[in-house]
C-alpha atoms as a PDB file:
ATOM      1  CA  UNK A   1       8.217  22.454 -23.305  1.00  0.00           C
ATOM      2  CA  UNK A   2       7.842  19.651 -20.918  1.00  0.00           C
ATOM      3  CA  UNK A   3       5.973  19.872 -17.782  1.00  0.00           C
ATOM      4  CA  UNK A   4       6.751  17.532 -14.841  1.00  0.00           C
ATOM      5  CA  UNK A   5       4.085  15.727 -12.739  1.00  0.00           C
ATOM      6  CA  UNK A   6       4.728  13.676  -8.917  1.00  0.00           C
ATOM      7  CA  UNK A   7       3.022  10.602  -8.282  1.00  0.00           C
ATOM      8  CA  UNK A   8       3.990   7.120  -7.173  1.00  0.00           C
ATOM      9  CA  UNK A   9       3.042   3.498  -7.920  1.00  0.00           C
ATOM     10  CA  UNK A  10       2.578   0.917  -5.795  1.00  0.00           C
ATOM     11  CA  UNK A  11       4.766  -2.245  -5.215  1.00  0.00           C
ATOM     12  CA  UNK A  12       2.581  -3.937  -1.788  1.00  0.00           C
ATOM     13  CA  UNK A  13       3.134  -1.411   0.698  1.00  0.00           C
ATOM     14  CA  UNK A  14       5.647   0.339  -0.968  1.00  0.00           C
ATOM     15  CA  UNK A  15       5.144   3.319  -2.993  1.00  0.00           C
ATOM     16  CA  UNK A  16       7.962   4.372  -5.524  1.00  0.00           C
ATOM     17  CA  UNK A  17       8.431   7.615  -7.319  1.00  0.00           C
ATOM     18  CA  UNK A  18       6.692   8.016 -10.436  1.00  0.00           C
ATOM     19  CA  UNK A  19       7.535  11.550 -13.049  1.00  0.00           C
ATOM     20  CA  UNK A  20       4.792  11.747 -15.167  1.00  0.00           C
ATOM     21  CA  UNK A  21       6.483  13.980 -18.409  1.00  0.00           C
ATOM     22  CA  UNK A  22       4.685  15.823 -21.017  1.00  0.00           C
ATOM     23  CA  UNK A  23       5.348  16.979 -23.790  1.00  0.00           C
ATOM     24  CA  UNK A  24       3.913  18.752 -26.902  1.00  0.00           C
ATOM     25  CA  UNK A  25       5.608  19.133 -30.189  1.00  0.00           C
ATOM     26  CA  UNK A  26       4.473  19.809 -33.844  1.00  0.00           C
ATOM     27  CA  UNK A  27       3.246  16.995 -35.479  1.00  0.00           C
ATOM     28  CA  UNK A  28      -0.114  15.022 -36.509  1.00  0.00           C
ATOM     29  CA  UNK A  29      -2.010  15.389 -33.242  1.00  0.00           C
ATOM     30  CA  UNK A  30      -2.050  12.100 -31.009  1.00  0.00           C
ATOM     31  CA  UNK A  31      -1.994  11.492 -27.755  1.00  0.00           C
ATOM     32  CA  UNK A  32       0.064   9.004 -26.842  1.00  0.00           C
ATOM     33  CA  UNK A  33       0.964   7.250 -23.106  1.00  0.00           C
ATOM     34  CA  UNK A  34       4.182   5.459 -22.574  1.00  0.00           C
ATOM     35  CA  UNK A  35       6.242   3.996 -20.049  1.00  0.00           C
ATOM     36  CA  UNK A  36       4.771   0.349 -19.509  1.00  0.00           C
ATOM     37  CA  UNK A  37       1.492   1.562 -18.964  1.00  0.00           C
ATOM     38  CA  UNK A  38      -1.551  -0.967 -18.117  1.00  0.00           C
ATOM     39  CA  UNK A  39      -5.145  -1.303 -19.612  1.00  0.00           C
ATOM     40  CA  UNK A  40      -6.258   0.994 -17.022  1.00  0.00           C
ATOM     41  CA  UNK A  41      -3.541   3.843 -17.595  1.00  0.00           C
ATOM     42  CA  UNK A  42      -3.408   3.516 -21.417  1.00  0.00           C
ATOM     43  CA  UNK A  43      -7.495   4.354 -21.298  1.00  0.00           C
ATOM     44  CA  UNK A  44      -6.680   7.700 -18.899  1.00  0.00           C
ATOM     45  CA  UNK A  45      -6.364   9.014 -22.071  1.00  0.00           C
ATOM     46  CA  UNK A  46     -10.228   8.742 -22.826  1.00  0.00           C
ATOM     47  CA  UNK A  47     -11.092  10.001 -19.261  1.00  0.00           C
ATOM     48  CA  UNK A  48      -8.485  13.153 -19.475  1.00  0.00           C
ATOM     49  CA  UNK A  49      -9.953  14.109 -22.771  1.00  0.00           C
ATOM     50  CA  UNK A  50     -12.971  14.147 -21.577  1.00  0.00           C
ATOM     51  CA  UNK A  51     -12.553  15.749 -18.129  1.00  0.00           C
ATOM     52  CA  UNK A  52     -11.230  17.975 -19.809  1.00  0.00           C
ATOM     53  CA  UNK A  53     -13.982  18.751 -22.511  1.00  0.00           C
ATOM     54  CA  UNK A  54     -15.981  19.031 -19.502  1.00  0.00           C
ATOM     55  CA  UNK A  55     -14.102  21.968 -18.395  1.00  0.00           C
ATOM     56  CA  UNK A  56     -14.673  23.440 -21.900  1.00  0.00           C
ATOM     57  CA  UNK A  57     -10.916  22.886 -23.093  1.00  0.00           C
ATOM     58  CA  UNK A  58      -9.954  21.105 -25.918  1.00  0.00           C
ATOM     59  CA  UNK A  59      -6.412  19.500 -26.235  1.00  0.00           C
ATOM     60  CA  UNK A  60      -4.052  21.154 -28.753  1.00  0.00           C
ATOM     61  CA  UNK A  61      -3.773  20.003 -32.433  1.00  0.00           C
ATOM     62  CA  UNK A  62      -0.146  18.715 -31.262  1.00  0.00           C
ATOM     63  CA  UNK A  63       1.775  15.182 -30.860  1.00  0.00           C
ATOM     64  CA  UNK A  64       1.258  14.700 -27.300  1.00  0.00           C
ATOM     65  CA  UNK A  65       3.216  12.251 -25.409  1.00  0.00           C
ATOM     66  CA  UNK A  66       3.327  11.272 -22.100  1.00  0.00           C
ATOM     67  CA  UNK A  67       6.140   9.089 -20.479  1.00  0.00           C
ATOM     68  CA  UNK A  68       5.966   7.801 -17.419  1.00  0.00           C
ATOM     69  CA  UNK A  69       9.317   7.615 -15.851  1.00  0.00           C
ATOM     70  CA  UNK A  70      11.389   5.328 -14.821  1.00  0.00           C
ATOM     71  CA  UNK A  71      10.018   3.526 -18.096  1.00  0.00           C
ATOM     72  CA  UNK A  72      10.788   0.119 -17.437  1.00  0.00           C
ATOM     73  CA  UNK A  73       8.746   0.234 -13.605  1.00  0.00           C
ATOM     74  CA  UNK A  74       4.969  -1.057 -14.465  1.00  0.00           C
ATOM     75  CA  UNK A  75       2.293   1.102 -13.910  1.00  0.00           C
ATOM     76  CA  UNK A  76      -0.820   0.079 -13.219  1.00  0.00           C
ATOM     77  CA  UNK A  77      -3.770   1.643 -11.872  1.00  0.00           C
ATOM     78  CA  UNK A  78      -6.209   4.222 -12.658  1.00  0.00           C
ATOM     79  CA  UNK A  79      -4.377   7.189 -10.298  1.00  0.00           C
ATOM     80  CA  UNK A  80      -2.668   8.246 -12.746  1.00  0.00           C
ATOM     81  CA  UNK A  81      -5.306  10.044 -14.431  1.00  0.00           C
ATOM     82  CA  UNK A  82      -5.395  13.460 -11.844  1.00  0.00           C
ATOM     83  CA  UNK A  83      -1.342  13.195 -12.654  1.00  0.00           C
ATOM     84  CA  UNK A  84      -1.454  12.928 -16.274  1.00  0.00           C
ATOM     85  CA  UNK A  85      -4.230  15.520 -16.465  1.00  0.00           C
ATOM     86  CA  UNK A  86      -2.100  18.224 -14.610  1.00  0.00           C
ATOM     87  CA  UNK A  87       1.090  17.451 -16.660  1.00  0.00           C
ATOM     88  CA  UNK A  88      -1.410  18.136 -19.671  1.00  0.00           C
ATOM     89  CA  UNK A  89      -2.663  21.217 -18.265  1.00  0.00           C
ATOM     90  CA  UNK A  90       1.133  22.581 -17.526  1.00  0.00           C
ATOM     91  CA  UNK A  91       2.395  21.839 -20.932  1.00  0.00           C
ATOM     92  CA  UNK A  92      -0.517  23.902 -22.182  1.00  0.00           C
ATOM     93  CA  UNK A  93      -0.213  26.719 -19.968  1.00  0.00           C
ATOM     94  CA  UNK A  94      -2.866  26.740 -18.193  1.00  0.00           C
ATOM     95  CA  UNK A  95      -1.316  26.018 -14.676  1.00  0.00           C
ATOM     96  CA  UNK A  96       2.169  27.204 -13.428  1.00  0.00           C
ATOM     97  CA  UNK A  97       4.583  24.227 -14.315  1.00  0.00           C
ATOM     98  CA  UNK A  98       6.792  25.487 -11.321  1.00  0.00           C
ATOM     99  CA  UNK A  99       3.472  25.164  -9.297  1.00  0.00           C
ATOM    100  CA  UNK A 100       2.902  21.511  -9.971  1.00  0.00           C
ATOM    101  CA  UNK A 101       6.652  20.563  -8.819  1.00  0.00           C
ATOM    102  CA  UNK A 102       5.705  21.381  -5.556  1.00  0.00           C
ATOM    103  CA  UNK A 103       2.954  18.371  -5.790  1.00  0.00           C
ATOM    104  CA  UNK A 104       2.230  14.857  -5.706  1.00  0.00           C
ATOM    105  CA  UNK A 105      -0.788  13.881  -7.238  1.00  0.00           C
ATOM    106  CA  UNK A 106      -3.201  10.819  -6.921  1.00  0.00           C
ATOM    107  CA  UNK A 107      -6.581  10.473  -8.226  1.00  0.00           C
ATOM    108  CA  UNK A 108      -9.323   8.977 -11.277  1.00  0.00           C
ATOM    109  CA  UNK A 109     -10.675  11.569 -13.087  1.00  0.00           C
ATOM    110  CA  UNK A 110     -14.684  11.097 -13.853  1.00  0.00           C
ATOM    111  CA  UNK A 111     -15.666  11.793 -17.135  1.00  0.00           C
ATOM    112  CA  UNK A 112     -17.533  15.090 -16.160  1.00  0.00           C
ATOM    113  CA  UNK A 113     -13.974  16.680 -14.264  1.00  0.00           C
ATOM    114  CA  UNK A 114     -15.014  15.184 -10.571  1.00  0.00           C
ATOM    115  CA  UNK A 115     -11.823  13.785  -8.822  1.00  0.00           C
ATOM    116  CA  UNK A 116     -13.100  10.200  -7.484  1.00  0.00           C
ATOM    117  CA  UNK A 117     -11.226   8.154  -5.187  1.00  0.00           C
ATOM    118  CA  UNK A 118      -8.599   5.050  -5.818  1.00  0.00           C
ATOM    119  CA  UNK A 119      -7.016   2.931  -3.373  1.00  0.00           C
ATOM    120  CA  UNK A 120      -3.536   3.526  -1.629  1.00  0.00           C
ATOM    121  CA  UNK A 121      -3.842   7.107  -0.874  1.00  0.00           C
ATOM    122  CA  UNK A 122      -2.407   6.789   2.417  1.00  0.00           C
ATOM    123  CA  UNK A 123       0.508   5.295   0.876  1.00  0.00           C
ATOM    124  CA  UNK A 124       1.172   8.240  -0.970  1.00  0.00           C
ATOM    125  CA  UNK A 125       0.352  10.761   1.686  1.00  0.00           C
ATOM    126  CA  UNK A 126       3.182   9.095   3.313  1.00  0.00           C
ATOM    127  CA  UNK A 127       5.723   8.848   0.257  1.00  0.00           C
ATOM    128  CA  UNK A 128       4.869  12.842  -0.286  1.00  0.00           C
ATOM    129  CA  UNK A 129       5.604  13.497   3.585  1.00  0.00           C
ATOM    130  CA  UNK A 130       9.298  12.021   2.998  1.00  0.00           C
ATOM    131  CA  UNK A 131       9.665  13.571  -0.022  1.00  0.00           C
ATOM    132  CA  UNK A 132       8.536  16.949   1.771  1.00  0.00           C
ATOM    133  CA  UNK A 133       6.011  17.417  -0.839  1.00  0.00           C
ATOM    134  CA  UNK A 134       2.286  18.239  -0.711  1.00  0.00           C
ATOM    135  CA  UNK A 135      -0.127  15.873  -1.706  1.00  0.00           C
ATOM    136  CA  UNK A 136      -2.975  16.304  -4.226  1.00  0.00           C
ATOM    137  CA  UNK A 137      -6.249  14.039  -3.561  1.00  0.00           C
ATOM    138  CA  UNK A 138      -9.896  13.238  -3.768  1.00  0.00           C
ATOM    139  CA  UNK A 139     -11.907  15.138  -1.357  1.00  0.00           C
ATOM    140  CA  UNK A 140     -13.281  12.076  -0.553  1.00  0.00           C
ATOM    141  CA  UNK A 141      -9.762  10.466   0.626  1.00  0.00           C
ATOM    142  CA  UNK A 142      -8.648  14.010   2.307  1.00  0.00           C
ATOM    143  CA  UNK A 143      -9.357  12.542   5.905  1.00  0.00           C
ATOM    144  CA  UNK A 144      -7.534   9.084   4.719  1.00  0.00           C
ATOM    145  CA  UNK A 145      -4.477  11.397   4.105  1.00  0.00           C
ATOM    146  CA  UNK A 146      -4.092  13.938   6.733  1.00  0.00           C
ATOM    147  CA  UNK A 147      -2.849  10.837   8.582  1.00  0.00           C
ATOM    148  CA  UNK A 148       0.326  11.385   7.295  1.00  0.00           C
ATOM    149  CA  UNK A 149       2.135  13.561   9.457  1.00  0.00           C
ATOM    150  CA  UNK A 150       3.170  16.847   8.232  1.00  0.00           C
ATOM    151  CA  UNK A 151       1.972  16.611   5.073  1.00  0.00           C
ATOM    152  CA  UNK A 152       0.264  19.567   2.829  1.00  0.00           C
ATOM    153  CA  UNK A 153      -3.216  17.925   1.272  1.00  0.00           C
ATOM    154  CA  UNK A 154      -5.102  19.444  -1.505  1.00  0.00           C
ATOM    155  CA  UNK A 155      -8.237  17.399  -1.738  1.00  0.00           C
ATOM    156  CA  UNK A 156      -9.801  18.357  -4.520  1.00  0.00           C
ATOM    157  CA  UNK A 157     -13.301  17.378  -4.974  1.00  0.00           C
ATOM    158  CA  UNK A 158     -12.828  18.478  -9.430  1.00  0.00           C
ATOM    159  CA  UNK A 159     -10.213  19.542 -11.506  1.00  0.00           C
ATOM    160  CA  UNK A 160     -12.093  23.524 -11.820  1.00  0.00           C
ATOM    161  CA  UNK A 161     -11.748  23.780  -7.815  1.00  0.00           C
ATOM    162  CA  UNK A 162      -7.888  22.384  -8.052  1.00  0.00           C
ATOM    163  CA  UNK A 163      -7.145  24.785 -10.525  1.00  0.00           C
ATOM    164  CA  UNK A 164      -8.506  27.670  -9.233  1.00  0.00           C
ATOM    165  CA  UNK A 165      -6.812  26.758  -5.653  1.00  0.00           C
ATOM    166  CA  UNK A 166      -3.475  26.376  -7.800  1.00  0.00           C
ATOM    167  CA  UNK A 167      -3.508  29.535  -9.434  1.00  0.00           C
ATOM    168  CA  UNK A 168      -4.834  31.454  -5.873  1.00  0.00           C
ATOM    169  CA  UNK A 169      -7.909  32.120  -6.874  1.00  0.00           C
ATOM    170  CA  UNK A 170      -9.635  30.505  -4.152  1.00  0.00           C
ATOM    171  CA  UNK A 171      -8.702  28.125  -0.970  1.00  0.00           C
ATOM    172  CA  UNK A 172      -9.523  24.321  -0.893  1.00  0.00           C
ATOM    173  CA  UNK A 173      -9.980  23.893   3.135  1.00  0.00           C
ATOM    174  CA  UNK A 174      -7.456  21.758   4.376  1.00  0.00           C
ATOM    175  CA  UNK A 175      -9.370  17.615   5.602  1.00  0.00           C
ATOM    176  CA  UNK A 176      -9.263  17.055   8.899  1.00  0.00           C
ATOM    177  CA  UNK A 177      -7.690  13.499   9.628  1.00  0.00           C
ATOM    178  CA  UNK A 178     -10.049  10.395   9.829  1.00  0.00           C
ATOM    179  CA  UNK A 179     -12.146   9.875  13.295  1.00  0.00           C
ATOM    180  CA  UNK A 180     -10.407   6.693  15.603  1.00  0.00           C
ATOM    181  CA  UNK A 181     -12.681   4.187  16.185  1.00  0.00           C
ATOM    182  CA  UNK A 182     -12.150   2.420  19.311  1.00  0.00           C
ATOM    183  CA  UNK A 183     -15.737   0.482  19.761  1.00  0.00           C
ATOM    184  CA  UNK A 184     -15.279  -3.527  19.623  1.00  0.00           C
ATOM    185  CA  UNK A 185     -18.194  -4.555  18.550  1.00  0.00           C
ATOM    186  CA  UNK A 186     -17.046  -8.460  18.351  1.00  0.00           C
ATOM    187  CA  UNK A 187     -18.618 -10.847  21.085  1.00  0.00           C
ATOM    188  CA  UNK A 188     -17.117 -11.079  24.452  1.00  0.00           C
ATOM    189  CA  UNK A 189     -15.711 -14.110  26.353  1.00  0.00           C
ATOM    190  CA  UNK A 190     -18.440 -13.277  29.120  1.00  0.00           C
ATOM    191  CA  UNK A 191     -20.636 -14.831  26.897  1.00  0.00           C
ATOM    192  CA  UNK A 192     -19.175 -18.035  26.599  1.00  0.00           C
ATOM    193  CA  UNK A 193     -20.062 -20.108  29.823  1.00  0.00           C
ATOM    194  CA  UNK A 194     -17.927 -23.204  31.003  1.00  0.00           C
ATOM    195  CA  UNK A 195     -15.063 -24.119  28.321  1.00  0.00           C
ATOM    196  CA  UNK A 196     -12.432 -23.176  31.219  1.00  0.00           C
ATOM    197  CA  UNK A 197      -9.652 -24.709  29.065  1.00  0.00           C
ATOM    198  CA  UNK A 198     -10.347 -23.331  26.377  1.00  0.00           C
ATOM    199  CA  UNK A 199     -10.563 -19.973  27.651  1.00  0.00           C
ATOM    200  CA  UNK A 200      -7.030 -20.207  29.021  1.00  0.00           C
ATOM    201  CA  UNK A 201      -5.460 -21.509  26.032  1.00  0.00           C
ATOM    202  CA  UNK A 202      -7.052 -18.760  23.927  1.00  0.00           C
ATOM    203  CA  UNK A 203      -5.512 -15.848  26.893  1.00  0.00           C
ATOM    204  CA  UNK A 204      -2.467 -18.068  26.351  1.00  0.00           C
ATOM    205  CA  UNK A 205      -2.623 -17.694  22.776  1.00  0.00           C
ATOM    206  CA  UNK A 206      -3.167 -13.731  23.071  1.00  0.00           C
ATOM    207  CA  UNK A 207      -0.649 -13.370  25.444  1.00  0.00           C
ATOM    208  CA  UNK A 208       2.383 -14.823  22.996  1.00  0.00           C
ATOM    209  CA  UNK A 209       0.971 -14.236  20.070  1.00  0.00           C
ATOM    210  CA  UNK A 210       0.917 -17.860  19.317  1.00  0.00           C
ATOM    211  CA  UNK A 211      -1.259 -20.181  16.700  1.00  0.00           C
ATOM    212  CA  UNK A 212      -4.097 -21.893  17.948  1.00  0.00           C
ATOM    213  CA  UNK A 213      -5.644 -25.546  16.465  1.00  0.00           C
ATOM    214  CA  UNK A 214      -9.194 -25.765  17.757  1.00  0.00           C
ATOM    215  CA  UNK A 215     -10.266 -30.072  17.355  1.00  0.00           C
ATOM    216  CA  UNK A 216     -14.016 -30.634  18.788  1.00  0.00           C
ATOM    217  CA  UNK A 217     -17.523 -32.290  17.957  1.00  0.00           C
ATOM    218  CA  UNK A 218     -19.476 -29.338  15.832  1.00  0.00           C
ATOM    219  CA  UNK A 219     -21.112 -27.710  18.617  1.00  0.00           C
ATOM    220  CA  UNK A 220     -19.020 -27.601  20.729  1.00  0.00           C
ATOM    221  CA  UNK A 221     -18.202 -23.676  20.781  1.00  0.00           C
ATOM    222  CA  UNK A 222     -15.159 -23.279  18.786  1.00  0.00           C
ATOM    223  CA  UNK A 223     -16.486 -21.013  16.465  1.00  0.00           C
ATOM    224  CA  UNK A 224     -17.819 -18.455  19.318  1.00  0.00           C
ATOM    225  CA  UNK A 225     -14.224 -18.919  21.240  1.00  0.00           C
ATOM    226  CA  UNK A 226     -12.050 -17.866  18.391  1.00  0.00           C
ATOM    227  CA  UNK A 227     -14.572 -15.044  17.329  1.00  0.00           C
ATOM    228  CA  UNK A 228     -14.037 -13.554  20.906  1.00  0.00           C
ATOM    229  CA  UNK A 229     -10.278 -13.832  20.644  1.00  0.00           C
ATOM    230  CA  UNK A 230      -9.835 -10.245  19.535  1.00  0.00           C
ATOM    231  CA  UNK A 231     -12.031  -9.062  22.720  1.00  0.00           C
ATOM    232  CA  UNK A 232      -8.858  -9.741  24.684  1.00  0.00           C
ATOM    233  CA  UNK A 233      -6.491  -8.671  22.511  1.00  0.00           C
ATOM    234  CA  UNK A 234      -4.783  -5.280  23.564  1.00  0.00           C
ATOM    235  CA  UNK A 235      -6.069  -2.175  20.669  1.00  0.00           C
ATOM    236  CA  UNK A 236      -3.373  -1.337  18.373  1.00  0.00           C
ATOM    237  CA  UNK A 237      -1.284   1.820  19.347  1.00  0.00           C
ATOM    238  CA  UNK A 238      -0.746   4.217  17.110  1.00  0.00           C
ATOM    239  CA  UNK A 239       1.893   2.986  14.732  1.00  0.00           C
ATOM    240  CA  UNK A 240       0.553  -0.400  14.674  1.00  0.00           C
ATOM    241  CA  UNK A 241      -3.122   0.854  13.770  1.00  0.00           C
ATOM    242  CA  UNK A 242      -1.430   2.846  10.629  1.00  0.00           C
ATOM    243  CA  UNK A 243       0.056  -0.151   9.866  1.00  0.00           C
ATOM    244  CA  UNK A 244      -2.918  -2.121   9.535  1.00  0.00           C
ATOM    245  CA  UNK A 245      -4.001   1.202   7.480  1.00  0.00           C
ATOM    246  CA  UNK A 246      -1.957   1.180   4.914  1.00  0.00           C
ATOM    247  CA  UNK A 247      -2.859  -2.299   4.065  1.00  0.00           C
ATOM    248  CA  UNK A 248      -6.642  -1.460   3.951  1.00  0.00           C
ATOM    249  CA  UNK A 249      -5.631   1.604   2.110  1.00  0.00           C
ATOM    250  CA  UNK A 250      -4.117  -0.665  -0.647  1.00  0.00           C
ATOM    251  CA  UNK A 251      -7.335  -3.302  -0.285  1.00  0.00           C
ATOM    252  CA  UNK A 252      -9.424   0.085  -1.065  1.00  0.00           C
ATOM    253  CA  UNK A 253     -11.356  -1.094   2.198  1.00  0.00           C
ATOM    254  CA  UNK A 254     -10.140   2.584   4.232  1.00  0.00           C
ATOM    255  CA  UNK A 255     -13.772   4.380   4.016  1.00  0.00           C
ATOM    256  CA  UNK A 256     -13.762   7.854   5.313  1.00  0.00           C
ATOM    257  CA  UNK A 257     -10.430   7.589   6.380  1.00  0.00           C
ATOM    258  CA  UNK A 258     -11.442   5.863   9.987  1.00  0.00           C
ATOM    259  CA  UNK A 259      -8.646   4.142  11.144  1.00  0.00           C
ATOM    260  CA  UNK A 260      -9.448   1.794  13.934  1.00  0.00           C
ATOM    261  CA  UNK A 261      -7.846   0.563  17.034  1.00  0.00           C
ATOM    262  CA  UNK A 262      -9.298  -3.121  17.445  1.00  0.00           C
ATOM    263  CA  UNK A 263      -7.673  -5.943  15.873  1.00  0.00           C
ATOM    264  CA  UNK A 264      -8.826  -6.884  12.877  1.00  0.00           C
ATOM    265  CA  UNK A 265     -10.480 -10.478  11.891  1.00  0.00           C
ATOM    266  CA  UNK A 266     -10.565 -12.383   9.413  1.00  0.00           C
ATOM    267  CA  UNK A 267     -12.503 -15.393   8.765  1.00  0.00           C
ATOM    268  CA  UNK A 268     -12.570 -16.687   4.746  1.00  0.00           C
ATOM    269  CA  UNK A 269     -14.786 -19.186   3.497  1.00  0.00           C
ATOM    270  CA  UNK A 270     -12.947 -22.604   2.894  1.00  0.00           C
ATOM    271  CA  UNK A 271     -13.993 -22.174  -0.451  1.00  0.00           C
ATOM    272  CA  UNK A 272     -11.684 -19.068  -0.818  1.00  0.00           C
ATOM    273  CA  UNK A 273      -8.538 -19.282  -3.533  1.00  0.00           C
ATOM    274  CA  UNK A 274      -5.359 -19.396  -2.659  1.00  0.00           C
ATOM    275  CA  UNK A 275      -4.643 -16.094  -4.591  1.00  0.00           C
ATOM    276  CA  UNK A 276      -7.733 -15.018  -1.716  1.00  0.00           C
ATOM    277  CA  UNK A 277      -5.764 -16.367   0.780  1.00  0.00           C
ATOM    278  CA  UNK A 278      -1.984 -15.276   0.000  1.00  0.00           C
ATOM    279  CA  UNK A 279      -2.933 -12.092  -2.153  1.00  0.00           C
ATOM    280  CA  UNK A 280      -1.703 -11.583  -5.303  1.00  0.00           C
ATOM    281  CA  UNK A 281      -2.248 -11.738  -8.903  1.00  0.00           C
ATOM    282  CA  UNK A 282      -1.405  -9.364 -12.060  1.00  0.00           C
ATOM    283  CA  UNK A 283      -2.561  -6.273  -9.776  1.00  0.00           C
ATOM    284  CA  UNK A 284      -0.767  -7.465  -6.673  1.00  0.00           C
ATOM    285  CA  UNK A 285      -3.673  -6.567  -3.650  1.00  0.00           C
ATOM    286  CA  UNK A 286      -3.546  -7.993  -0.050  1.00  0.00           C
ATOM    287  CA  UNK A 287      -5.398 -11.206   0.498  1.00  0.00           C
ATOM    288  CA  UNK A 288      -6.649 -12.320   3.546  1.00  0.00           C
ATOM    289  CA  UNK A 289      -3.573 -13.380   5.344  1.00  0.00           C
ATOM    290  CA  UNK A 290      -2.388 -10.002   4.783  1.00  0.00           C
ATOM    291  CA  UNK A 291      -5.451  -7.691   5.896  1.00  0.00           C
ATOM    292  CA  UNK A 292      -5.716  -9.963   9.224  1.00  0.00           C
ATOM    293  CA  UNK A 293      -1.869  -8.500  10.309  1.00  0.00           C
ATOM    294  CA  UNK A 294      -1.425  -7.733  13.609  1.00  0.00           C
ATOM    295  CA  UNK A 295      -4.560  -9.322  13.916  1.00  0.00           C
ATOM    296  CA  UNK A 296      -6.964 -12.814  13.684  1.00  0.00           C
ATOM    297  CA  UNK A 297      -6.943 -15.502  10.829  1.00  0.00           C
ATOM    298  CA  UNK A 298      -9.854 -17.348  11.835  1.00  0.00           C
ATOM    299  CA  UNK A 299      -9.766 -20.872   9.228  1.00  0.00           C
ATOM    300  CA  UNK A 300     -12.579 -22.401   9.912  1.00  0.00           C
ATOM    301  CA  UNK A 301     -13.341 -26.401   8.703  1.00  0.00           C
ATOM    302  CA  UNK A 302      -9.188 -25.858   8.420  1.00  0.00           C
ATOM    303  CA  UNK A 303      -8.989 -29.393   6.453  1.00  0.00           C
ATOM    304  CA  UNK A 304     -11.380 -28.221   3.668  1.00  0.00           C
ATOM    305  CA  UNK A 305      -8.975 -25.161   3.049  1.00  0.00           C
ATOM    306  CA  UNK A 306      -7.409 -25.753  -0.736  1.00  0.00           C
ATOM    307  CA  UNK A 307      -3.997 -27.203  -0.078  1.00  0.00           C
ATOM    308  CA  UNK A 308      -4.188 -27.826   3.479  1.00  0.00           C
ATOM    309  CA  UNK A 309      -4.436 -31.295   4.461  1.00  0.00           C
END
């Protein structure tokens, strides 16, 4: 028998489909994870064995092999665990395979059964909603997902409560979506007192969206003006703030699913990287250019910025 799993994996702000497939046949029992799996997905094996130990099951003496389909996309990430642990559990007969088709699942698994959070969980909230499929989740990330309209979200705050909830034993309450938080709490032109040029090229600036080059004695206030830039900035509206979501949501900087309507700003050290800067690397996360969109990129000392001269 092979029992089918939904999740996704994440490409920047894209999330792709992701079947998670087990299987169990006779054999010398292993488990084995394929599929291009990373460090981090190859050791969910360790952390599903033991969640579910913790539950007081024991995996079957059988050859037990996961593939993680398409097999030639990368995976990478420790969500995969809740996934792989519910594939496991449907092979086995514990839950209702046909059940599980009905799901997407995201979440680490904690050694003692506890679903914790991982980043990009609004990402997937929103893949599931287009798929029209429900969404399994932290608790803790619940909020971050009800943002997605539509959606069905199972936050589970341990693999006993999900189980119970998805054989009908008992009801996970549905999250209410995160709280809006439209407070600026930046500082305010008003506090700035002469600099009348300045203050007009910087409503110039905001205005057209344009770039601004700041050249003055230290002292002089250019740190304060470009700090109050965002004051006069209009808030996001509604699409643009889940915009600038989703990229926090992959930066695993969304806490308690708040979305806010200011602009954000950003202001990195001149010391930063340029993998900082642009984002990147082997686990491809927003840098700072990235988590100031729609935004403020403050570069301060711009000439002491690596590569910029």
């Amino acid at each position: 028998m092979v029992a089918l799993v939904q999740t996704v994996a994440y490409l920047g702000l894209d999330a792709r489909k992701v079947e998670v497939q087990c299987q169990l046949a006779a054999g010398m029992p292993r488990f084995t994870v394929v599929g291009l799996p990373d460090k981090a997905v190859a050791e969910s094996r360790e952390r599903v064995q033991s969640a579910l130990a913790a539950m007081g099951l024991s995996l079957p003496p059988k050859r037990i092999t996961i593939n993680l389909s398409p097999a030639d996309l990368p995976k990478e990430g420790s969500h995969y665990d809740l996934p792989i642990a519910l594939a496991l559990l449907g092979a086995m007969g514990v839950v209702d395979a046909e059940e599980l088709s009905e799901w997407l699942a995201v979440g680490e698994l904690a050694l003692d059964g506890r679903v914790v959070a991982s980043p990009g969980v609004l990402l997937a909230a929103l893949h599931a909603s287009e798929s029209d499929l429900g969404l399994i989740c932290p608790a803790t990330q619940g909020p971050e997902a009800r943002w997605a309209s539509g959606v069905r979200v199972c936050a589970a705050p341990n693999l006993v409560d999900l189980l119970a909830h998805l054989s009908g034993k008992t009801q996970l309450p549905q999250p209410q979506p995160g709280e809006v938080d439209d407070d600026h709490h930046g500082p305010d032109l008003k506090q700035v007192k002469g600099q009348e040029t300045a203050k007009r090229a910087l409503e110039i600036a905001a205005a057209g969206g344009h770039n601004l080059l700041m050249n003055g004695p230290p002292g002089a206030g250019k740190s304060l003006l470009a700090s109050c830039l965002p004051g006069i900035l209009p808030p996001l509206s509604p699409s643009e703030a889940l915009e600038v979501s989703m990229v926090q949501s992959v930066a695993g900087l969304l806490e308690g699913g708040r979305i806010s309507r200011t602009r954000p700003f950003r202001a990195p050290h001149h010391s930063a990287s340029m993998a900082a800067l642009t984002g990147g690397g082997l686990r491809v996360r927003p840098g700072e250019v990235s988590l100031a969109h729609l935004g403020v990129l403050f570069l301060d000392e711009l000439p002491e910025f690596h590569g910029i001269r």
